[in-house]
C-alpha atoms as a PDB file:
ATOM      1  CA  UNK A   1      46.814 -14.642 -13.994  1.00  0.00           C
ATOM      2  CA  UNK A   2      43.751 -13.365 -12.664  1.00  0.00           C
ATOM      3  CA  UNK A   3      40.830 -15.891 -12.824  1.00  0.00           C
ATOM      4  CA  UNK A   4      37.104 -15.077 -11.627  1.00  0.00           C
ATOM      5  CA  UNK A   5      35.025 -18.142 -11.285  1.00  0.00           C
ATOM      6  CA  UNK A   6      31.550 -18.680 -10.844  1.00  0.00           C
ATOM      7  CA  UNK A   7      29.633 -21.430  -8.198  1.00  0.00           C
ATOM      8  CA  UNK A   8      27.752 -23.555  -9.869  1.00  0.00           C
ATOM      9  CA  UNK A   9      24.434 -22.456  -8.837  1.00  0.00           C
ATOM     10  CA  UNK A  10      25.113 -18.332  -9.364  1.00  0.00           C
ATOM     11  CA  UNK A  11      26.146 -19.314 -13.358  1.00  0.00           C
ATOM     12  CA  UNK A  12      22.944 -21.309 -13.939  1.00  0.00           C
ATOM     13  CA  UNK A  13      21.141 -18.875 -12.477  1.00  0.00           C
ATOM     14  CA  UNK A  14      22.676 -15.901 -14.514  1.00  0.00           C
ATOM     15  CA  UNK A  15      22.573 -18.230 -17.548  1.00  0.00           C
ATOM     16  CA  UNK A  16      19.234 -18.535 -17.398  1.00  0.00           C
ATOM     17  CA  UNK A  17      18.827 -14.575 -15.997  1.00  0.00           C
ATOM     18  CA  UNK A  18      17.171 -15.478 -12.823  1.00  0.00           C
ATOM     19  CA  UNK A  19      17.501 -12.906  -9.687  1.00  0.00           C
ATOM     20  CA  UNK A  20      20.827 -13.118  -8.397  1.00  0.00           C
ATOM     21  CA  UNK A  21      21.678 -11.248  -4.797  1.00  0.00           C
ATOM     22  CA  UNK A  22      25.215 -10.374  -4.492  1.00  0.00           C
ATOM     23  CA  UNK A  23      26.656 -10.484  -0.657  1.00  0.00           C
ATOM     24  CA  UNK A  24      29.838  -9.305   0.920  1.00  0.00           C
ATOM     25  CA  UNK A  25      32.880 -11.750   2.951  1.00  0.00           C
ATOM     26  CA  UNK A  26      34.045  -9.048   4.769  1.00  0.00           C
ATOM     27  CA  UNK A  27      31.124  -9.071   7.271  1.00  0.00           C
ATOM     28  CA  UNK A  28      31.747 -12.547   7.578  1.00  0.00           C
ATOM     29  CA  UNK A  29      36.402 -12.616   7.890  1.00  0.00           C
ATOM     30  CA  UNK A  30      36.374  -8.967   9.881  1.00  0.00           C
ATOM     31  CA  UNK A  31      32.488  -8.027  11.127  1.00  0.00           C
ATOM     32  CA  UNK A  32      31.678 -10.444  13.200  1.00  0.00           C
ATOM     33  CA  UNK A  33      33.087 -12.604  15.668  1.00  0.00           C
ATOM     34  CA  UNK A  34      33.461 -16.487  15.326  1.00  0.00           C
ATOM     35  CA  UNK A  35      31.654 -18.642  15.107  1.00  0.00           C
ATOM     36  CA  UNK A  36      28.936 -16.319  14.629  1.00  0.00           C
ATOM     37  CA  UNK A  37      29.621 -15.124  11.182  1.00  0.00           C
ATOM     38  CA  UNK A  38      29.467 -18.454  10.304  1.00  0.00           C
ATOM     39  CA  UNK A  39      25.814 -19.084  11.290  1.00  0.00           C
ATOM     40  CA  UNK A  40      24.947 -15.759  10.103  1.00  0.00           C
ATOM     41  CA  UNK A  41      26.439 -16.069   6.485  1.00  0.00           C
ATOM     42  CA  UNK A  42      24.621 -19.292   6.124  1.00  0.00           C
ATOM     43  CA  UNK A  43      21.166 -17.409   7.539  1.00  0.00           C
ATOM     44  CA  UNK A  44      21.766 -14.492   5.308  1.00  0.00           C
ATOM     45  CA  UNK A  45      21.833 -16.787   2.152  1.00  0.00           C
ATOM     46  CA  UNK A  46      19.231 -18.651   3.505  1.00  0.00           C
ATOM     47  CA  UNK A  47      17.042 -15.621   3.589  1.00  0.00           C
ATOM     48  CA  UNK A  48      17.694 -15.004  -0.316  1.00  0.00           C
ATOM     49  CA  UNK A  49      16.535 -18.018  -0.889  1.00  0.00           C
ATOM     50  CA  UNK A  50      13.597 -18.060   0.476  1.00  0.00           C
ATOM     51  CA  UNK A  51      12.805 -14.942  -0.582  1.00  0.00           C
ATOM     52  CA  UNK A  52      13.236 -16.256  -3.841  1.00  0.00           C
ATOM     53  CA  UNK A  53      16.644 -15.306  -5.068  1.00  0.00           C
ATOM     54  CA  UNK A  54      19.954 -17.003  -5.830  1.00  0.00           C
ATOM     55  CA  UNK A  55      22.930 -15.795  -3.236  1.00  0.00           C
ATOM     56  CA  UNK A  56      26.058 -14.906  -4.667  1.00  0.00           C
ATOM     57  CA  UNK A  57      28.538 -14.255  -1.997  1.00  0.00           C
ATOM     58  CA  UNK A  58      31.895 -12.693  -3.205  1.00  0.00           C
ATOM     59  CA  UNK A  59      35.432 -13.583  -2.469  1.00  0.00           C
ATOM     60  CA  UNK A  60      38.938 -14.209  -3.116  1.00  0.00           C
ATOM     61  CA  UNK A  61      40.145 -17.800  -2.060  1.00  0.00           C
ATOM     62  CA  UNK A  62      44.119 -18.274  -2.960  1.00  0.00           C
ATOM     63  CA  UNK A  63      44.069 -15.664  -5.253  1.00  0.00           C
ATOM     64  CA  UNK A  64      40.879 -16.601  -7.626  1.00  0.00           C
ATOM     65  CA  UNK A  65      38.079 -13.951  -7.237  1.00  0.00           C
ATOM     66  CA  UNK A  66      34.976 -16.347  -6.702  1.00  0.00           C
ATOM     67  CA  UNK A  67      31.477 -15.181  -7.503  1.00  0.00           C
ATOM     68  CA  UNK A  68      29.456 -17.471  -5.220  1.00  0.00           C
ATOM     69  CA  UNK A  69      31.558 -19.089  -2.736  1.00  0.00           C
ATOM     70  CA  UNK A  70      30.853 -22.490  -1.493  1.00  0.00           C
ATOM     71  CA  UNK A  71      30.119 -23.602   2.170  1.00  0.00           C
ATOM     72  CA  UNK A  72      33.588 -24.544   2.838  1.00  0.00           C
ATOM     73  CA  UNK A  73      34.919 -21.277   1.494  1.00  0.00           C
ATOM     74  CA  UNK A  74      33.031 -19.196   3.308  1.00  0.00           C
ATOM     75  CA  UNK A  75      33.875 -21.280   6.711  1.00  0.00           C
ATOM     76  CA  UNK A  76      37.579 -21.073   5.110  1.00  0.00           C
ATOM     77  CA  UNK A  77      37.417 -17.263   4.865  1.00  0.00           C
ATOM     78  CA  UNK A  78      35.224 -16.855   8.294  1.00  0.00           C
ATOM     79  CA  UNK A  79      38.196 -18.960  10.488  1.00  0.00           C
ATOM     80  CA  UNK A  80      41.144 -18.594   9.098  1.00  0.00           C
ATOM     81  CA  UNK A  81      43.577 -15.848  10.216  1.00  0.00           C
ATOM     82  CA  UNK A  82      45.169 -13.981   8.035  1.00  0.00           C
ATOM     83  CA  UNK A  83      42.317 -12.957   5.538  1.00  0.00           C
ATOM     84  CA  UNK A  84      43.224  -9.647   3.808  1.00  0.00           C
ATOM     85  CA  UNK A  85      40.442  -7.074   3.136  1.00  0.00           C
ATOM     86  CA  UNK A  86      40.220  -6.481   0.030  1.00  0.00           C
ATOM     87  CA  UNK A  87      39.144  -3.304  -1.254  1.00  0.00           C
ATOM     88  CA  UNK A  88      38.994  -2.442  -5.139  1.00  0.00           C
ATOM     89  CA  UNK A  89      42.548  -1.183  -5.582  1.00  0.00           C
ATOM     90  CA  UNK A  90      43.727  -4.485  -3.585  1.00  0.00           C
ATOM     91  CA  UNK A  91      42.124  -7.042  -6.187  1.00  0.00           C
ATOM     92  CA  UNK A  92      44.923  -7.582  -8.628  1.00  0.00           C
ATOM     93  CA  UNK A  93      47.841  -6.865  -5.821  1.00  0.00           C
ATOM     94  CA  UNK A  94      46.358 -10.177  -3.556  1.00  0.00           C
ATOM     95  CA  UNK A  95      45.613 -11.955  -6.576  1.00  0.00           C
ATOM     96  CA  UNK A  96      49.002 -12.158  -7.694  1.00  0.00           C
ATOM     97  CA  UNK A  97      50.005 -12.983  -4.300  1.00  0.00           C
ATOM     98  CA  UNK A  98      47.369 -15.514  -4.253  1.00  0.00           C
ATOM     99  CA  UNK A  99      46.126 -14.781  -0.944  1.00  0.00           C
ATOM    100  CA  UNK A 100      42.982 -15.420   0.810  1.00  0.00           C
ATOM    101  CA  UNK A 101      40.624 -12.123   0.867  1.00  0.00           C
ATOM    102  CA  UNK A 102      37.483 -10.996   1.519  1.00  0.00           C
ATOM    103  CA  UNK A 103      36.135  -8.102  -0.355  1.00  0.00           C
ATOM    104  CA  UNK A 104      34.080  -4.661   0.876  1.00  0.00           C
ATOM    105  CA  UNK A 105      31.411  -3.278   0.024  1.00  0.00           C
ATOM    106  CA  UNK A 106      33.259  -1.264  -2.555  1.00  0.00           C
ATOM    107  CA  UNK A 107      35.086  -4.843  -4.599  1.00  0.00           C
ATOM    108  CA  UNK A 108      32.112  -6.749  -3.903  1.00  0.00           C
ATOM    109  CA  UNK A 109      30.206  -3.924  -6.038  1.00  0.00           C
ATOM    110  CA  UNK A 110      32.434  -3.759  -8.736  1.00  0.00           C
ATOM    111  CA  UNK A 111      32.886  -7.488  -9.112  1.00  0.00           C
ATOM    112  CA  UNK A 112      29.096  -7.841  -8.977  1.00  0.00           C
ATOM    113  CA  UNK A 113      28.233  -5.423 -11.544  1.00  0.00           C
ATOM    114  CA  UNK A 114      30.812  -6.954 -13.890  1.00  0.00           C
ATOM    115  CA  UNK A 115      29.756 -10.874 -13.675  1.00  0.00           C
ATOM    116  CA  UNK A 116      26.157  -9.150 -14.380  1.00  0.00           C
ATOM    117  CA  UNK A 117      24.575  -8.769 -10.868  1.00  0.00           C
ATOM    118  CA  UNK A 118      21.833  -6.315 -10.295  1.00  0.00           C
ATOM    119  CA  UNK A 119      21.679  -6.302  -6.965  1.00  0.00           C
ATOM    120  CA  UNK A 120      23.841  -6.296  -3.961  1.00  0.00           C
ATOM    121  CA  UNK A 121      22.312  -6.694  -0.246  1.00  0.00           C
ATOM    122  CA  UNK A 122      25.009  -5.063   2.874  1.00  0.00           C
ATOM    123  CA  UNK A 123      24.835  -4.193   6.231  1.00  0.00           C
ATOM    124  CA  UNK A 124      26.115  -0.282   5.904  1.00  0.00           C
ATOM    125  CA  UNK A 125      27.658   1.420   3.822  1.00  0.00           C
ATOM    126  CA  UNK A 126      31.372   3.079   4.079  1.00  0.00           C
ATOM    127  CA  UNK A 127      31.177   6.923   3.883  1.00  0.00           C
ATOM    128  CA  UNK A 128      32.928  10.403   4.867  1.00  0.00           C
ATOM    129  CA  UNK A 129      35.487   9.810   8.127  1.00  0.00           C
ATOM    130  CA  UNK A 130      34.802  12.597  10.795  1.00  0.00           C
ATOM    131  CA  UNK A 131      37.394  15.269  10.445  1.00  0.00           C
ATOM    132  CA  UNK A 132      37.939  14.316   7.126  1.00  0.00           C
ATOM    133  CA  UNK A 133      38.515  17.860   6.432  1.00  0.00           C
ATOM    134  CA  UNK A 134      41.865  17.569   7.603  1.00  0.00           C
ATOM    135  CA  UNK A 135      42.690  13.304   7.212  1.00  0.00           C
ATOM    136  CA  UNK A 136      40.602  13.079   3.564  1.00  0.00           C
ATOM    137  CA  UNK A 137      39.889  10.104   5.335  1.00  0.00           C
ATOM    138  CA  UNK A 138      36.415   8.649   2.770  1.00  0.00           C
ATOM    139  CA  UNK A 139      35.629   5.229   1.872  1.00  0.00           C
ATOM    140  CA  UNK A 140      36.157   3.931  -1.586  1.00  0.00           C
ATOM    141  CA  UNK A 141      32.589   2.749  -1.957  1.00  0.00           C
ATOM    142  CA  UNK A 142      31.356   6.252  -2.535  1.00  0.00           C
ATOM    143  CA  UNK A 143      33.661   6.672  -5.508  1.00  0.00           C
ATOM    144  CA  UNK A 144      33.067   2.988  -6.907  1.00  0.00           C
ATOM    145  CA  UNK A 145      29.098   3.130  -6.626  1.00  0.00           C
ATOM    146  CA  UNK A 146      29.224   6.508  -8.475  1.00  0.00           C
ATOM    147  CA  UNK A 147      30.467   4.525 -11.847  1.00  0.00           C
ATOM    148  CA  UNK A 148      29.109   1.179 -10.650  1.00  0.00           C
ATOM    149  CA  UNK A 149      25.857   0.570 -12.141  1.00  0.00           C
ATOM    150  CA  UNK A 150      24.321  -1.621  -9.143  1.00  0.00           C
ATOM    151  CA  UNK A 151      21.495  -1.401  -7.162  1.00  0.00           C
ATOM    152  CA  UNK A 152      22.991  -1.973  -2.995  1.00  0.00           C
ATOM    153  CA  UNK A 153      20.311  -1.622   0.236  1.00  0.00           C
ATOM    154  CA  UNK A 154      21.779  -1.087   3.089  1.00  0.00           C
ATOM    155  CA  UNK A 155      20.860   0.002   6.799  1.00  0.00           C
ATOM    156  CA  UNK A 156      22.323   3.686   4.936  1.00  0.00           C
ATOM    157  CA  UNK A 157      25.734   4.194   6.278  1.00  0.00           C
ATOM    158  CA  UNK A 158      27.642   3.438   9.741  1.00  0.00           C
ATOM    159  CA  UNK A 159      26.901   5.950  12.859  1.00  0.00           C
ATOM    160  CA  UNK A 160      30.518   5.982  13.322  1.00  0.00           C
ATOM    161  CA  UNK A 161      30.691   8.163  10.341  1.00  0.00           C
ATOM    162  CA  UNK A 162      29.997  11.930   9.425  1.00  0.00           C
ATOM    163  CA  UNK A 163      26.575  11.128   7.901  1.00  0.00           C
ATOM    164  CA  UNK A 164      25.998  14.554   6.324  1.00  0.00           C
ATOM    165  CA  UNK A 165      29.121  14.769   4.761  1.00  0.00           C
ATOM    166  CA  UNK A 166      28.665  11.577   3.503  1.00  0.00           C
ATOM    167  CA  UNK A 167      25.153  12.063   1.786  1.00  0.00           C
ATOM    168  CA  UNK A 168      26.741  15.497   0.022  1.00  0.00           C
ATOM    169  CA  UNK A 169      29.351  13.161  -1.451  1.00  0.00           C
ATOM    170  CA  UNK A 170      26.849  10.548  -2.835  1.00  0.00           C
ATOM    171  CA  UNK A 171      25.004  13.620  -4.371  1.00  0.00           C
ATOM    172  CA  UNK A 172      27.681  15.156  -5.548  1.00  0.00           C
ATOM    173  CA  UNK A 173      29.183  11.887  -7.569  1.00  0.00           C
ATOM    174  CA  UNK A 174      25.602  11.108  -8.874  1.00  0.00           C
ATOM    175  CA  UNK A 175      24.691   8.466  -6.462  1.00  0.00           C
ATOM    176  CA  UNK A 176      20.717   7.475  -6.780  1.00  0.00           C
ATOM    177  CA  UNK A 177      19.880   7.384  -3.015  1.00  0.00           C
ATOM    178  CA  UNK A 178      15.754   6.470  -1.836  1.00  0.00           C
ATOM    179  CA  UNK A 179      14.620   6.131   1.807  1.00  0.00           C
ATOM    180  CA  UNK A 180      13.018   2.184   1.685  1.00  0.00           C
ATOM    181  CA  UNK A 181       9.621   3.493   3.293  1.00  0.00           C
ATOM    182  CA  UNK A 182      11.017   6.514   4.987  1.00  0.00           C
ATOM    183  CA  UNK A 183      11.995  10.194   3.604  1.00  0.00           C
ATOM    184  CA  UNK A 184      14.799  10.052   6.632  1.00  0.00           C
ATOM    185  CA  UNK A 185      18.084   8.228   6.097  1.00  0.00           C
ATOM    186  CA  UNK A 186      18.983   5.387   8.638  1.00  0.00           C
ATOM    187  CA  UNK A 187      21.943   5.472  10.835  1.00  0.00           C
ATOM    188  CA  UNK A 188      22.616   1.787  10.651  1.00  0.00           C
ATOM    189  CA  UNK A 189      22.260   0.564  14.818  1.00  0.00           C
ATOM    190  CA  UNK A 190      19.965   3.667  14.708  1.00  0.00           C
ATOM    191  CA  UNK A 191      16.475   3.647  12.481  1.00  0.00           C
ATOM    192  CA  UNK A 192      16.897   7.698  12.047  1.00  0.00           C
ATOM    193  CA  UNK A 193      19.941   9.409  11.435  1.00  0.00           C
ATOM    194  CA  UNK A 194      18.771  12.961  11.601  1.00  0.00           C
ATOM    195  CA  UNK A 195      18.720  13.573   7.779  1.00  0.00           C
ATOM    196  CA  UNK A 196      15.955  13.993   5.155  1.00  0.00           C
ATOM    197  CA  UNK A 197      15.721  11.829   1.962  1.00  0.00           C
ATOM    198  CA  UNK A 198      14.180  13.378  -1.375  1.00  0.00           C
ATOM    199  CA  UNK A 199      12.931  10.193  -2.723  1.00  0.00           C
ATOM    200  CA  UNK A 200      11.324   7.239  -1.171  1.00  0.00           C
ATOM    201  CA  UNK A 201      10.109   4.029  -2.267  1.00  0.00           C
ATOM    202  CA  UNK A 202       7.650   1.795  -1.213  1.00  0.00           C
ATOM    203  CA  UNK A 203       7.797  -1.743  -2.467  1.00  0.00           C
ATOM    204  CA  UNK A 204      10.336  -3.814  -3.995  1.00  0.00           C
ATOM    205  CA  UNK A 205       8.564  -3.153  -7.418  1.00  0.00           C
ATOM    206  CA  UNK A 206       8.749   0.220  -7.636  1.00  0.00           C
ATOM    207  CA  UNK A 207      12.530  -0.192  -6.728  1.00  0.00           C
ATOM    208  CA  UNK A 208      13.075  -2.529  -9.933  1.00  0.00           C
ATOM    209  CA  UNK A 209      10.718   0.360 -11.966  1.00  0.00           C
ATOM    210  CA  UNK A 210      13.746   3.050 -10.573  1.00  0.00           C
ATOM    211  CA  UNK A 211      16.168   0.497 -12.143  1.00  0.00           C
ATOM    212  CA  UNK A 212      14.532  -0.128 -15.485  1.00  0.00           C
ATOM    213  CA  UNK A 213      14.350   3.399 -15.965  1.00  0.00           C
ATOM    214  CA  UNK A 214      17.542   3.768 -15.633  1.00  0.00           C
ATOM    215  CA  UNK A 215      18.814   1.430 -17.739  1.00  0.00           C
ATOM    216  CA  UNK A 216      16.122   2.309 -20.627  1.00  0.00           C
ATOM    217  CA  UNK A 217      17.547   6.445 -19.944  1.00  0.00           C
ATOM    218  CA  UNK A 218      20.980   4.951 -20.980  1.00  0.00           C
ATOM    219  CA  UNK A 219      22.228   5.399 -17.591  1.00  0.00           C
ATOM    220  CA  UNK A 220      25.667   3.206 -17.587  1.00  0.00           C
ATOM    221  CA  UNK A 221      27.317   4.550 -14.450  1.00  0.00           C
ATOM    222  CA  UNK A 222      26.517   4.702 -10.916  1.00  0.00           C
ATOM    223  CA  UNK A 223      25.206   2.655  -8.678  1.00  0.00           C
ATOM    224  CA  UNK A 224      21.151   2.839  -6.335  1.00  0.00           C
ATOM    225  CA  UNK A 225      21.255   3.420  -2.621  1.00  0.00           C
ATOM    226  CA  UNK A 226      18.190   1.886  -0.658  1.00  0.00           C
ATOM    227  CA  UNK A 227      18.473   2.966   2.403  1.00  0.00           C
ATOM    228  CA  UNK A 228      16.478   0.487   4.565  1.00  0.00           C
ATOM    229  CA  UNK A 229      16.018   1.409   8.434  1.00  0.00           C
ATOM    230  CA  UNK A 230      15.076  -1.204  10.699  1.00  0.00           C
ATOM    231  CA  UNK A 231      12.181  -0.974  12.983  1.00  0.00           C
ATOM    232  CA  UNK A 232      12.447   1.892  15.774  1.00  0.00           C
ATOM    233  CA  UNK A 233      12.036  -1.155  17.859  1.00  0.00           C
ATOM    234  CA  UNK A 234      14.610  -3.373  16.829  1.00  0.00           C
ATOM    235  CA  UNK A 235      17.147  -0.575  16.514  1.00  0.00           C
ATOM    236  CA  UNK A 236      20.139  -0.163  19.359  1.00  0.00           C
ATOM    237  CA  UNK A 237      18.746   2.230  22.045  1.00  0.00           C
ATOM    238  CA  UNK A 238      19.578   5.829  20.885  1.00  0.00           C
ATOM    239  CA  UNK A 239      20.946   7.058  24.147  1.00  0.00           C
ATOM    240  CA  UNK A 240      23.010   4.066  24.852  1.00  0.00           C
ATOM    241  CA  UNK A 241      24.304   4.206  21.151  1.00  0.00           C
ATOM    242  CA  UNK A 242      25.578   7.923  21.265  1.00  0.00           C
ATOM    243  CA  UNK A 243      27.131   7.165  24.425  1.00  0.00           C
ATOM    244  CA  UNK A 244      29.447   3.856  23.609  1.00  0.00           C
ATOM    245  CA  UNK A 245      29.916   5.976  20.128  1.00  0.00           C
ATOM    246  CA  UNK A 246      31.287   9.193  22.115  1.00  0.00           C
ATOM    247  CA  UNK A 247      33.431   6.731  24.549  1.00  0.00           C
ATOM    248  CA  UNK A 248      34.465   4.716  21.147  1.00  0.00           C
ATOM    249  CA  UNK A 249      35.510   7.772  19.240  1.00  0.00           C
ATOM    250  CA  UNK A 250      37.641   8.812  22.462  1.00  0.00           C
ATOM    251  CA  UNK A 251      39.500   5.447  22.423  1.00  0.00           C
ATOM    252  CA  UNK A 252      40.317   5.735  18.369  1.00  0.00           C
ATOM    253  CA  UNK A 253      42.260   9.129  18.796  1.00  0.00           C
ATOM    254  CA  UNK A 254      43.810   8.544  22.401  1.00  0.00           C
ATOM    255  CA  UNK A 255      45.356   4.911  20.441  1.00  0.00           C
ATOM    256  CA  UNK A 256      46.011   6.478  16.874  1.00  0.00           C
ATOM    257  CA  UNK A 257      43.435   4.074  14.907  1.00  0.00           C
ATOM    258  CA  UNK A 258      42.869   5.411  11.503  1.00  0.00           C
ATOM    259  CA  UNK A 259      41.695   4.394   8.131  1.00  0.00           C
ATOM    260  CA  UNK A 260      40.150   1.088   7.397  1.00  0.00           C
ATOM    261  CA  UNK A 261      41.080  -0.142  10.538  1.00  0.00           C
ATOM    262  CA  UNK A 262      38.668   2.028  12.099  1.00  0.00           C
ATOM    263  CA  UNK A 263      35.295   0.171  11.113  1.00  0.00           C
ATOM    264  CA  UNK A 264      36.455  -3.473  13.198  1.00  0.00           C
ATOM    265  CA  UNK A 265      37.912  -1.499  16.049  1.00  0.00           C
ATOM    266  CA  UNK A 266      34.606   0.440  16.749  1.00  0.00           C
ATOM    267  CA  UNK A 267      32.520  -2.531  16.173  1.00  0.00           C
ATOM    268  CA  UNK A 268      34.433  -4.526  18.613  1.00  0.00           C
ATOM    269  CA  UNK A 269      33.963  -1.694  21.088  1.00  0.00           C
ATOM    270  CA  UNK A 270      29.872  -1.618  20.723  1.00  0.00           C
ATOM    271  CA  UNK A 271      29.924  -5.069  21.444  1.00  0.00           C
ATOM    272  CA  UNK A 272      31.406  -5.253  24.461  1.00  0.00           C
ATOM    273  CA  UNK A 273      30.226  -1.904  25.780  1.00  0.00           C
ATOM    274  CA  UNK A 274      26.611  -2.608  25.054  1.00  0.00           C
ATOM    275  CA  UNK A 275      26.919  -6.916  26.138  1.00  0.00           C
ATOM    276  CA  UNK A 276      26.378  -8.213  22.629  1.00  0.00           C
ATOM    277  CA  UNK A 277      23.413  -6.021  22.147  1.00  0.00           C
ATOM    278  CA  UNK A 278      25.062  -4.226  18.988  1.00  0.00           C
ATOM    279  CA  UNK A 279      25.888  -7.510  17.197  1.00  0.00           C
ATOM    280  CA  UNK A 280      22.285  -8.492  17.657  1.00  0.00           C
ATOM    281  CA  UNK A 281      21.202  -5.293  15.552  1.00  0.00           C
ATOM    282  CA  UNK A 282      24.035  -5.828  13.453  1.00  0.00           C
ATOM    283  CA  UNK A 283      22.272  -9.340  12.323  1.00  0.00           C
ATOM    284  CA  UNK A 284      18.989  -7.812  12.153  1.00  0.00           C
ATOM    285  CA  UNK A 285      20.450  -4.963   9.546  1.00  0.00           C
ATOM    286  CA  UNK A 286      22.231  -8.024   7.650  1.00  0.00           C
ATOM    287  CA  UNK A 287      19.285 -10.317   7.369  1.00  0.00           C
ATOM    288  CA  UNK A 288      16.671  -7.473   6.926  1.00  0.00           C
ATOM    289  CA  UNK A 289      18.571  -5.909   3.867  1.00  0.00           C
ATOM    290  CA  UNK A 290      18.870  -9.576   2.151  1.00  0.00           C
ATOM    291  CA  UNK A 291      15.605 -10.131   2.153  1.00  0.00           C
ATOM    292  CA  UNK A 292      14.385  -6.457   0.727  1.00  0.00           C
ATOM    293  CA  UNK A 293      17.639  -6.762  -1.676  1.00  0.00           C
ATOM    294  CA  UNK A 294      15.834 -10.641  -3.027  1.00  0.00           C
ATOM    295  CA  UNK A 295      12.738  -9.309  -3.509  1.00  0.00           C
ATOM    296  CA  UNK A 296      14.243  -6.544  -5.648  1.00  0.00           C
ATOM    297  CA  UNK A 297      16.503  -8.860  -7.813  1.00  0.00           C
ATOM    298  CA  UNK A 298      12.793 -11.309  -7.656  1.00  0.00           C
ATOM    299  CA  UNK A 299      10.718  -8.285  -9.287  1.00  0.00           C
ATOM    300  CA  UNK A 300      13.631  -6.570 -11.577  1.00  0.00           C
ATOM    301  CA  UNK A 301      13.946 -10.159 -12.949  1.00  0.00           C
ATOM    302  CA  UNK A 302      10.471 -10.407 -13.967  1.00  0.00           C
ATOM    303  CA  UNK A 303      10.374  -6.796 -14.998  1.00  0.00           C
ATOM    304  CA  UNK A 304      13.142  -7.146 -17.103  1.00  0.00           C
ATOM    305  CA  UNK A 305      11.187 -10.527 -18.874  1.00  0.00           C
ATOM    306  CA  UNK A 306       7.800  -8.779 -19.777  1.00  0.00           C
ATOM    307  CA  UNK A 307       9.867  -5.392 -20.533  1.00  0.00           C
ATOM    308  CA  UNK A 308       9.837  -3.933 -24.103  1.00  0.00           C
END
């Protein structure tokens, strides 16, 4: 049987509706290496925290979806081998097999939105595969945050990716996207991907104001893009960026590396062709969005107290 279980701390603290941040496992079992993504999941939740906000980090351990894992999950998921990556569609297939898993952006959503989460902090988003013209290669989380009502900031959506392609799809399945402080979309390493916004936001307030209008419009289905850029000066140098990406995009035809297994292999390859430099902006995205995404869940909470 499927079973979802809460940590103790994320069901007192959506019992008594206080701001919950919802966090993914897959950065920590497939996007970074060990034992880094253990320090970092524990600074990313620490960073909710102080900010005010109650981490929820999402996975499966032996087949129970858990909605706030525990220290010792999350070291479970970030060493042992073997963790499965679970996407939506995967959920109830490696829950019957009663498998360890970490979930995406995409399950992560939906499981957030359904135990009542508002808010969901990442470090980039999946999108439209280049050539996808001819491999209909796109990520599930465009589809699931088009009927997931859930508000996600992100670092916009991995330079590996075709970027315009991917913000036609989130317009064309209804996806809310605003530029955190910027009318240009970030490019995740990169604070500029090359593309204008039409909507911008400026502080963590008006963010919860975009959500409480939605949700007093009726608006049931689909989910809020922030896209937050880091600094221009804590970004991955541009020209050193489009050159490992151009070398890395080489090495994923000549060895045949397609579909999700595409996202791990190129982020192995920025790290050693830039010396560690790319997971150092990868922590930066992570920590930066968790603290924007608790301030969020901090003022929608108290929005949603004083609202009529």
């Amino acid at each position: 049987m499927l079973e979802i279980r809460y940590g103790n701390e994320v069901r007192e603290a959506l019992a008594d509706q206080q701001p919950v941040v919802a966090l993914e496992s897959t950065l920590i079992a497939h996007g970074l290496p060990r034992p880094r993504n253990i320090e970092v999941a524990a600074e990313t939740e620490q960073v909710v925290r102080d900010h005010g906000a109650v981490p929820a980090t999402i996975g499966m351990i032996k087949g129970d979806i858990v909605v706030g894992l525990d220290q010792d999950e999350i070291a479970h998921l970030a060493t042992a081998d073997g963790v499965a990556k679970l996407s939506v569609r995967d959920l109830a297939v490696a829950a019957t097999a009663r498998v360890d898993g970490a979930t995406t952006v995409a399950s992560t959503a939906a499981l957030a939105a359904q135990a009542g989460i508002a808010v969901f902090a990442t470090g980039g988003l999946g999108g439209v595969h280049r050539d996808a013209n001819q491999t209909f290669d796109e990520s599930a989380d465009l589809s699931t945050l088009s009927r997931t009502p859930i508000t996600v900031v992100c670092a916009g959506v991995k330079s590996i990716l075709d970027v315009g392609a991917t913000l036609e799809r989130l317009e064309t399945l209804g996806v809310t996207v605003v530029g955190y402080r910027s009318r240009r979309f970030p490019g995740f390493y990169l604070t500029d991907s090359g593309f204008d916004l039409d909507w911008s936001v400026e502080s963590p307030e008006q963010v919860a104001e975009v959500m409480l209008a939605r949700l007093m419009h009726g608006v049931q289905e689909g989910g809020i893009v922030v896209a937050n850029p880091l600094p221009a000066d804590e970004q991955l140098e541009p020209d050193l960026h489009d050159r490992v990406l151009a070398d890395g995009l080489a090495m994923l035809a000549n060895e045949g590396i397609t579909g999700k297994a595409v996202t791990p292999r190129l982020l192995a390859h920025f790290h050693e062709a830039t010396g560690g430099a790319s997971l150092d902006v990868n922590v930066r995205i992570i920590v930066h969005n968790a603290a924007l995404a608790a301030q969020i869940a901090v003022a929608y909470a108290r929005l949603r107290l004083t609202a009529p």
